[in-house]
Structure formats: C-alpha cells, structure tokens
N, C-alpha and C. Protein backbone atom coordinates (compact mmCIF):
# COMPACT_ATOMS: atom_id res chain seq x y z
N UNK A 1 -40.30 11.37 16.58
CA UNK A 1 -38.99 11.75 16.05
C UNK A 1 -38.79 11.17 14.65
N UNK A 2 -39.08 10.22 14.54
CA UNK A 2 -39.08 8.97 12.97
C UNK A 2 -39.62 9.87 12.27
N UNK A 3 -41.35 9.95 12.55
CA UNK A 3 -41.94 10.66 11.92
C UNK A 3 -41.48 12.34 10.83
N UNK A 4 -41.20 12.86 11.49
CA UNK A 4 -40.55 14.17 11.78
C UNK A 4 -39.23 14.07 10.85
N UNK A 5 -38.33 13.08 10.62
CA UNK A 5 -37.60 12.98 9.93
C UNK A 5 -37.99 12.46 8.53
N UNK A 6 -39.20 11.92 8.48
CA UNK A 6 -39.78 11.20 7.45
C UNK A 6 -40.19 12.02 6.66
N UNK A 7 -40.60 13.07 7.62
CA UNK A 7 -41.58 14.20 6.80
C UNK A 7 -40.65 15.02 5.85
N UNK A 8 -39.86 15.30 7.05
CA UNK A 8 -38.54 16.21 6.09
C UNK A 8 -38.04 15.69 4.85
N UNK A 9 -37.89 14.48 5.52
CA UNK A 9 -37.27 13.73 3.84
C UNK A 9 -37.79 13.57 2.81
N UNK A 10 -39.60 13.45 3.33
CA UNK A 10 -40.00 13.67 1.65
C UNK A 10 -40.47 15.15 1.24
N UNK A 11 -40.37 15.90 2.59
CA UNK A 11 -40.70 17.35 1.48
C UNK A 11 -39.50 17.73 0.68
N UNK A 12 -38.14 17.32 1.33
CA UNK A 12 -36.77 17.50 0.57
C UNK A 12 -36.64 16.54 -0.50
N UNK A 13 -37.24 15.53 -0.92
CA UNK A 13 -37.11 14.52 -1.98
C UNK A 13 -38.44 15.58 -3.16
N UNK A 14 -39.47 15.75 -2.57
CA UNK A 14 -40.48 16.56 -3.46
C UNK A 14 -39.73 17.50 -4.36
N UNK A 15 -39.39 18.49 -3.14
CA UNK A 15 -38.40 19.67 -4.07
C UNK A 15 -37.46 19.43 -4.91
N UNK A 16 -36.91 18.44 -4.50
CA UNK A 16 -35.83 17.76 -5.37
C UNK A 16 -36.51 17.53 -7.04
N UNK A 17 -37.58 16.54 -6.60
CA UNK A 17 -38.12 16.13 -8.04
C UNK A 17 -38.59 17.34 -8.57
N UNK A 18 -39.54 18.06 -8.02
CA UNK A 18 -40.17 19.21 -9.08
C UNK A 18 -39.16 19.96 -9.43
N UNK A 19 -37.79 20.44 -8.90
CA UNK A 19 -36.58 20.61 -9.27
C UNK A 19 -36.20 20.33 -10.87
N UNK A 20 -36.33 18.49 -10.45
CA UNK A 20 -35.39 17.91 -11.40
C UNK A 20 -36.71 18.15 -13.16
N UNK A 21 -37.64 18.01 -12.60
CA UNK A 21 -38.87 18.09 -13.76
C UNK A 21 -38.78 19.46 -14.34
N UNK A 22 -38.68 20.07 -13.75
CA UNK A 22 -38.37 21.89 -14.26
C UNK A 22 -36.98 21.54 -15.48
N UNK A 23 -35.68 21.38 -15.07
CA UNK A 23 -34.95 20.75 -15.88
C UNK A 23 -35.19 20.06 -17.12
N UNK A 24 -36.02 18.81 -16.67
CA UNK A 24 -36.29 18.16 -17.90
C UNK A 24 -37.04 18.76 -18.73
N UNK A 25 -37.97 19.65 -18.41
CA UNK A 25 -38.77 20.49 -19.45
C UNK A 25 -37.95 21.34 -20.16
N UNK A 26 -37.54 21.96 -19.59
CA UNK A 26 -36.27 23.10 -20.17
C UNK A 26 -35.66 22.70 -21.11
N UNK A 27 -35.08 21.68 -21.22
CA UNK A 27 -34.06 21.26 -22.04
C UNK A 27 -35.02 20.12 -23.38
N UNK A 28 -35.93 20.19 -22.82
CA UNK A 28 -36.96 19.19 -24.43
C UNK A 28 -37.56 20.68 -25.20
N UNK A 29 -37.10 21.91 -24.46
CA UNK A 29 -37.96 23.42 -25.06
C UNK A 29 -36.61 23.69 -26.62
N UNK A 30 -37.15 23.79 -27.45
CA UNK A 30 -36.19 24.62 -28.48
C UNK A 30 -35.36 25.58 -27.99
N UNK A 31 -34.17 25.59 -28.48
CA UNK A 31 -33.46 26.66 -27.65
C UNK A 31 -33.76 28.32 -28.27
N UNK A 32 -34.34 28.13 -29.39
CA UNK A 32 -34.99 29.61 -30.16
C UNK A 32 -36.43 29.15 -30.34
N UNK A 33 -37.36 29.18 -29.64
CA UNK A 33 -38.81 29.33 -29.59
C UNK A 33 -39.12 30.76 -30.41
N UNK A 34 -38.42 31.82 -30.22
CA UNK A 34 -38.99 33.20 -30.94
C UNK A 34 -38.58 32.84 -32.53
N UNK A 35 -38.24 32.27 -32.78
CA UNK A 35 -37.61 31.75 -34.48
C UNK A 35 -38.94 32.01 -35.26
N UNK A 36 -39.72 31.16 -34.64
CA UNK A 36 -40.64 31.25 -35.85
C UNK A 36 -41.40 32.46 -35.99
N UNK A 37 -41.70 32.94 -34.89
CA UNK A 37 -42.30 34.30 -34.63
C UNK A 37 -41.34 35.43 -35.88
N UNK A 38 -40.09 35.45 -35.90
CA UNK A 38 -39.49 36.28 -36.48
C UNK A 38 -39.68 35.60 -38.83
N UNK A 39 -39.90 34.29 -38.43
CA UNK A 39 -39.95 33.39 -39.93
C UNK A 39 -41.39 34.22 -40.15
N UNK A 40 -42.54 34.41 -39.68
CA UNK A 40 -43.41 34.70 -39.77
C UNK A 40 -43.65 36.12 -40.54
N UNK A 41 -43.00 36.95 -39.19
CA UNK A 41 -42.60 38.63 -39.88
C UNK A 41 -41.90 38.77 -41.15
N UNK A 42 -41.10 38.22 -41.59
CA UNK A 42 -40.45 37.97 -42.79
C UNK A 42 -41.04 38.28 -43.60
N UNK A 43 -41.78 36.98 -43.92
CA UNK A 43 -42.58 36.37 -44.77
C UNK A 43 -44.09 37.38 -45.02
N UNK A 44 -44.12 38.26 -43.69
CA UNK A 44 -45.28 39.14 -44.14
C UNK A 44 -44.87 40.54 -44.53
N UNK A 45 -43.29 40.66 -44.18
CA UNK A 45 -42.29 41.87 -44.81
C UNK A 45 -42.51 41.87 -46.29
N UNK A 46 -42.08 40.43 -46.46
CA UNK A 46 -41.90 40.32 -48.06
C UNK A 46 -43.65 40.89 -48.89
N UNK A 47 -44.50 40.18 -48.10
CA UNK A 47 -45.44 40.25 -49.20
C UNK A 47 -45.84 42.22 -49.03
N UNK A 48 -45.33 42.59 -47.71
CA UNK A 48 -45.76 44.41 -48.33
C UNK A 48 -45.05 44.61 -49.28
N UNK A 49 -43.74 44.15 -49.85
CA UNK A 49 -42.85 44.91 -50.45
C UNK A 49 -43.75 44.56 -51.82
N UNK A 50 -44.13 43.51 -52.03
CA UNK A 50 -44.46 43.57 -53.30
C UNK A 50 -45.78 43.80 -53.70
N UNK A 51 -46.56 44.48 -53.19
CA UNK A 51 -47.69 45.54 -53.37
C UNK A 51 -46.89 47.05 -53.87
C-alpha cells in the first residue's frame, strides 16, 4: 500500500517537474523568434531593388 502511494507520488511529482521545465524554457525563448527571419528578407528586398 506505502509502496503504491509512493509510486503515485513520484509519477505526479515527475509530471509536475517536466511541467514546470516546459515553462521555464518558454519563457527564456524570445517572444518574436521569426524577427530575424523577416530582418533577413528585408535586407535581401533591399539589395534586389538596387540592381
């Protein structure tokens, strides 16, 4: 019975953490990651125009 409760508690403490780690990644991510992707296109807009 101990056992059995033990188990539960750490597969519910696991989920918890990989939970909480999903979170912490998220929020150290830039909130515009596509930014530069679009700084990029720009910058290769500009150089057709001036051909």
């Amino acid at each position: 019975m101990l056992a059995r409760r033990f188990t539960i508690v750490c597969l519910l403490m696991s989920l918890f953490g990989m939970f909480f780690a999903i979170l912490v990644a998220e929020a150290g991510r830039s909130p515009r990651s596509w930014d530069g992707a679009t700084r990029m296109c720009h910058l290769a807009c500009l150089t057709d125009f001036r051909h």
